[in-house]
C-alpha atoms as a PDB file:
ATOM      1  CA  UNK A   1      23.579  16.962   5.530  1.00  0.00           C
ATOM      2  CA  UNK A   2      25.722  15.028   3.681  1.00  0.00           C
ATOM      3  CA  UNK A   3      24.902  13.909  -0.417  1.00  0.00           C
ATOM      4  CA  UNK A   4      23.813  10.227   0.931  1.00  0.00           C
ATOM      5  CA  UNK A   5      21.226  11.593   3.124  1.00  0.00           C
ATOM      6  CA  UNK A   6      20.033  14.352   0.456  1.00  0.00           C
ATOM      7  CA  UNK A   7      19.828  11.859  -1.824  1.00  0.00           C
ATOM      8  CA  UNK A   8      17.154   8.991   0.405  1.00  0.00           C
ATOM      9  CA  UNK A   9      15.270  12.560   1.684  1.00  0.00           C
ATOM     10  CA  UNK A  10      14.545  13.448  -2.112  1.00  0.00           C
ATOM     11  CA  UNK A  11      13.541   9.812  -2.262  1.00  0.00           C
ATOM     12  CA  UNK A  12      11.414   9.623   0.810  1.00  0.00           C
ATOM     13  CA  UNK A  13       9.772  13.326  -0.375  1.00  0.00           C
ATOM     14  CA  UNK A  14       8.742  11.778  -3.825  1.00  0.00           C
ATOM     15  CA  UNK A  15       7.634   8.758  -1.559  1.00  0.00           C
ATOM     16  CA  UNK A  16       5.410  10.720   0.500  1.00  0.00           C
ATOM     17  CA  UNK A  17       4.149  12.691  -2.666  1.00  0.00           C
ATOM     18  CA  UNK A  18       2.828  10.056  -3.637  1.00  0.00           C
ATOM     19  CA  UNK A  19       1.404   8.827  -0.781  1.00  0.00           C
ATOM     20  CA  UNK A  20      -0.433  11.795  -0.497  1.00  0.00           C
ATOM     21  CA  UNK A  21      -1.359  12.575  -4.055  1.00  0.00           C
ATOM     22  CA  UNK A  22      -4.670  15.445  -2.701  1.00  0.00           C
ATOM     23  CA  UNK A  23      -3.030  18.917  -2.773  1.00  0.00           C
ATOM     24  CA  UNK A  24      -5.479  19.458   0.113  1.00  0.00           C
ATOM     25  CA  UNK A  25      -3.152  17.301   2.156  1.00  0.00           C
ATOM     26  CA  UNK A  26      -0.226  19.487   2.578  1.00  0.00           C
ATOM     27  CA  UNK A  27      -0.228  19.075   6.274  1.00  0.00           C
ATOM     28  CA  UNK A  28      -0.164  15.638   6.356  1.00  0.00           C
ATOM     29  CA  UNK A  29       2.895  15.432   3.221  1.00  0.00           C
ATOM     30  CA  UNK A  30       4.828  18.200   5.504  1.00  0.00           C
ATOM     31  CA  UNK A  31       4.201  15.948   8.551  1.00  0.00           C
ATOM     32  CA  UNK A  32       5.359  12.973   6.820  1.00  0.00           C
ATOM     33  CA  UNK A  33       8.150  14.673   5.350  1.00  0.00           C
ATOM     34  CA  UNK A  34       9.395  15.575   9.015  1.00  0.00           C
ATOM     35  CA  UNK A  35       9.081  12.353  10.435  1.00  0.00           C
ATOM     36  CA  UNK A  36      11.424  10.748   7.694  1.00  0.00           C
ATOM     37  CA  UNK A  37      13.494  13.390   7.623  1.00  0.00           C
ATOM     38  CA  UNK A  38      13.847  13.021  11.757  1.00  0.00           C
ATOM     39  CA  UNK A  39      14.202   9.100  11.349  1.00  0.00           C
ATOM     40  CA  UNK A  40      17.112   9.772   8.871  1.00  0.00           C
ATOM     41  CA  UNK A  41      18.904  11.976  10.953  1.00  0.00           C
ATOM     42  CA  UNK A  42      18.377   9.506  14.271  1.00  0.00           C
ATOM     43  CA  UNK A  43      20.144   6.804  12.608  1.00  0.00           C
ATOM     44  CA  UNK A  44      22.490   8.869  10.797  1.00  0.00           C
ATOM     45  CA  UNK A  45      25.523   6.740  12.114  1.00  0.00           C
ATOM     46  CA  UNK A  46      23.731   3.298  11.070  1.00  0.00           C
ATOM     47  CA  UNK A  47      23.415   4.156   7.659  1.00  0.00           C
ATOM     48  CA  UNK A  48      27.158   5.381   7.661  1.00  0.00           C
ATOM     49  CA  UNK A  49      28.252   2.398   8.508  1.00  0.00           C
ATOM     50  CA  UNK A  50      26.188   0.189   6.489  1.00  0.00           C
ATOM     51  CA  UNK A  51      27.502   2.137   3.245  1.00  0.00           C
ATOM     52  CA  UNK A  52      31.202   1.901   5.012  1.00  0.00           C
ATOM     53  CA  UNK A  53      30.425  -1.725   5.089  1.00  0.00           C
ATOM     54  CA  UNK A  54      29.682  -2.179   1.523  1.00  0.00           C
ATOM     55  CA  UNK A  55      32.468  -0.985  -0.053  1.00  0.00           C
ATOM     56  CA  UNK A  56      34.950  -2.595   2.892  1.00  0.00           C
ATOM     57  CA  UNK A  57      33.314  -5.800   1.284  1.00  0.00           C
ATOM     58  CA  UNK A  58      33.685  -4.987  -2.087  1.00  0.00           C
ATOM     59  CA  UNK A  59      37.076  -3.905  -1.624  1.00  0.00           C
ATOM     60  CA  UNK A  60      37.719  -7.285   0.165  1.00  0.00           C
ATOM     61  CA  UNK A  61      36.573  -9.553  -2.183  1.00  0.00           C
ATOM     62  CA  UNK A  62      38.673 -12.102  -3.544  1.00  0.00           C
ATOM     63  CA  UNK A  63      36.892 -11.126  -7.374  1.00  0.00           C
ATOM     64  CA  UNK A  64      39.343  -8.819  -9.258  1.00  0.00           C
ATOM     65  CA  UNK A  65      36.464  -7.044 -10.758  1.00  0.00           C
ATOM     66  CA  UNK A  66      34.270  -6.638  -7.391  1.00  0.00           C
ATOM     67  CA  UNK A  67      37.359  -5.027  -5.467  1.00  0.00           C
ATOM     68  CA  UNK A  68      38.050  -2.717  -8.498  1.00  0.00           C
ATOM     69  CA  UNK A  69      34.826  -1.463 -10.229  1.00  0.00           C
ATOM     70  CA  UNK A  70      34.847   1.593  -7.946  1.00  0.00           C
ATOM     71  CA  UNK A  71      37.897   2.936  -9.168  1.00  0.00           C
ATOM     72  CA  UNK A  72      38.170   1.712 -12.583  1.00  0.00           C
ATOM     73  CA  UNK A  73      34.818   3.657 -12.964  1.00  0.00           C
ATOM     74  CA  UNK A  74      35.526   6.758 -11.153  1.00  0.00           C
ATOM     75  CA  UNK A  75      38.738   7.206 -12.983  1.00  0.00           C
ATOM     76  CA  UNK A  76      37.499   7.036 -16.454  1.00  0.00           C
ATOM     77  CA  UNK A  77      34.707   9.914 -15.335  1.00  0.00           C
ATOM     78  CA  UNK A  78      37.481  11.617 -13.629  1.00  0.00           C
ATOM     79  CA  UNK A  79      39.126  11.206 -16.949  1.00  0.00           C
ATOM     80  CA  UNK A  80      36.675  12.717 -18.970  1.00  0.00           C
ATOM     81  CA  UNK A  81      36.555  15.414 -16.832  1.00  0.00           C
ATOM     82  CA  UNK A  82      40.201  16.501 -16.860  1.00  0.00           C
ATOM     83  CA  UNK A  83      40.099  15.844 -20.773  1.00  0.00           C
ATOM     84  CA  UNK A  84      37.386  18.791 -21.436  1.00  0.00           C
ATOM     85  CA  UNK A  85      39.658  21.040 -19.216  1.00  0.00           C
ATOM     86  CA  UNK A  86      42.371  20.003 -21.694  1.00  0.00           C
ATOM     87  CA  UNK A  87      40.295  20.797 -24.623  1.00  0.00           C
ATOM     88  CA  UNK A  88      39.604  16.862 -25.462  1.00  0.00           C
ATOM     89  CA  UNK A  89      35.633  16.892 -24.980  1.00  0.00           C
ATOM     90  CA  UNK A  90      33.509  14.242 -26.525  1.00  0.00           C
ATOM     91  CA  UNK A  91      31.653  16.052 -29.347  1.00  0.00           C
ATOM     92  CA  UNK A  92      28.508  14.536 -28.289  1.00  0.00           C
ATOM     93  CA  UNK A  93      28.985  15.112 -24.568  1.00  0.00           C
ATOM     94  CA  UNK A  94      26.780  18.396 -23.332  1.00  0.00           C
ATOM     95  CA  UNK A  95      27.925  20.845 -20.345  1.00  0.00           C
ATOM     96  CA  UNK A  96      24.977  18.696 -18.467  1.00  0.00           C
ATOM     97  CA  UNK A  97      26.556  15.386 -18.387  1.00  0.00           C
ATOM     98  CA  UNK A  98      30.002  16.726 -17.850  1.00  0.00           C
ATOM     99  CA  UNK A  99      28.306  18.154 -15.055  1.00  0.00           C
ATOM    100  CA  UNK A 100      25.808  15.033 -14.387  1.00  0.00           C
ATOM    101  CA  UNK A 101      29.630  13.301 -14.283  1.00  0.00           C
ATOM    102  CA  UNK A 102      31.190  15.353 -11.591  1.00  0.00           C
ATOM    103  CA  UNK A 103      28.306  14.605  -9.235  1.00  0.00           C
ATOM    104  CA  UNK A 104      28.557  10.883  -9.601  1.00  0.00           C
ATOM    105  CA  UNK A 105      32.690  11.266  -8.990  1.00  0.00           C
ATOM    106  CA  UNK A 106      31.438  13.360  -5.883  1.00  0.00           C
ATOM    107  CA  UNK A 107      29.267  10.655  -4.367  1.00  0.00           C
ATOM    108  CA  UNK A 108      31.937   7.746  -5.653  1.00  0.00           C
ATOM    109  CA  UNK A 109      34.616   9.632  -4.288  1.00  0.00           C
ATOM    110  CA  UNK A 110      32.391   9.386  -0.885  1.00  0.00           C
ATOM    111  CA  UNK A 111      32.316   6.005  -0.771  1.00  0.00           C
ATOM    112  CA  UNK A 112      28.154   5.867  -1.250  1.00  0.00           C
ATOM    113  CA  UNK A 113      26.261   2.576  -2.834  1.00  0.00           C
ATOM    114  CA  UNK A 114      22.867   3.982  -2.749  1.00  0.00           C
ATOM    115  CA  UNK A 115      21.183   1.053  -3.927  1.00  0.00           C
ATOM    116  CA  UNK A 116      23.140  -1.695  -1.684  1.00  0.00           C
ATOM    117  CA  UNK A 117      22.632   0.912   0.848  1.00  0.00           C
ATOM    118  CA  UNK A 118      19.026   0.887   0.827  1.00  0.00           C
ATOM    119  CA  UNK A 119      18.339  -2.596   1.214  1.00  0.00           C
ATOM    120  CA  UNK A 120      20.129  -2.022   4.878  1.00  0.00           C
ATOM    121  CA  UNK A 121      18.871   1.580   5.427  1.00  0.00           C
ATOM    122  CA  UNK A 122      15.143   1.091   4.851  1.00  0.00           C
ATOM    123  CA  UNK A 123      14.400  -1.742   7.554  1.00  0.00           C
ATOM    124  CA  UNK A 124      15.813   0.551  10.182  1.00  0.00           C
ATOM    125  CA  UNK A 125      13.672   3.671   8.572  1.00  0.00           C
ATOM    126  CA  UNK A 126      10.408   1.509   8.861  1.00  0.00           C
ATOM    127  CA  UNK A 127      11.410   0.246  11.924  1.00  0.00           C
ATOM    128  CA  UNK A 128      11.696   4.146  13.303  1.00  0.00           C
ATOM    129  CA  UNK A 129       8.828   5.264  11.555  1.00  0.00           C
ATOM    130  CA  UNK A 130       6.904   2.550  13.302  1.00  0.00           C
ATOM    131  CA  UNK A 131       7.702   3.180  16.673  1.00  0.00           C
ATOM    132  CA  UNK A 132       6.250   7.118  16.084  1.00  0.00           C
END
């Protein structure tokens, strides 16, 4: 599963969590669970194009800044990075966040706007969870 889909099945987990507060209703959270998991997975090519789309638009626009945050942002993590393996760390930067940093280059790197991507993504989930 790739790190966008992880990331919206942790979300729909908590969702259903919370839906479903009574640890006597395991069943139903595991059912739940399984049906967004499912609807995720059906529209798996949907929701890789809608984040495709986003950053082909940002990427596009005419806005300096809009075309280039991606990369302007990615390269000063990147940069951090590579300047702890040089022996340059920020003293007040832990192991943690040089860590938490490498996972956000991983998803940038990807291409993934999770938020922007929502806003196309969960229409279609409802919609699929709907017709179940």
């Amino acid at each position: 599963m790739n790190p966008l889909f992880s990331i919206i099945a942790s979300v729909g987990s908590t969702v259903v969590k919370s839906l479903f507060p009574d640890p006597a209703d395991q069943q139903k959270r595991d059912e739940a669970t399984q049906k967004f998991t499912l609807a995720i997975m059906e529209n798996a090519q949907a929701i890789e194009q809608a984040a495709a789309s986003i950053v082909k638009a940002e990427a596009a626009s005419q806005h300096w800044l809009a075309a280039n945050w991606r990369p302007i942002t990615m390269l000063v993590f990147v940069g951090l990075i590579v300047a702890r393996w040089f022996g340059f760390a920020a003293p007040n930067l832990a192991e943690a966040e040089y860590l938490a940093l490498w996972d956000i280059v991983q998803l940038g790197l990807g291409g993934y706007v999770i938020g922007r991507s929502a806003e196309k993504i969960v229409p279609m989930l409802a919609d699929s969870l709907k017709k179940r």
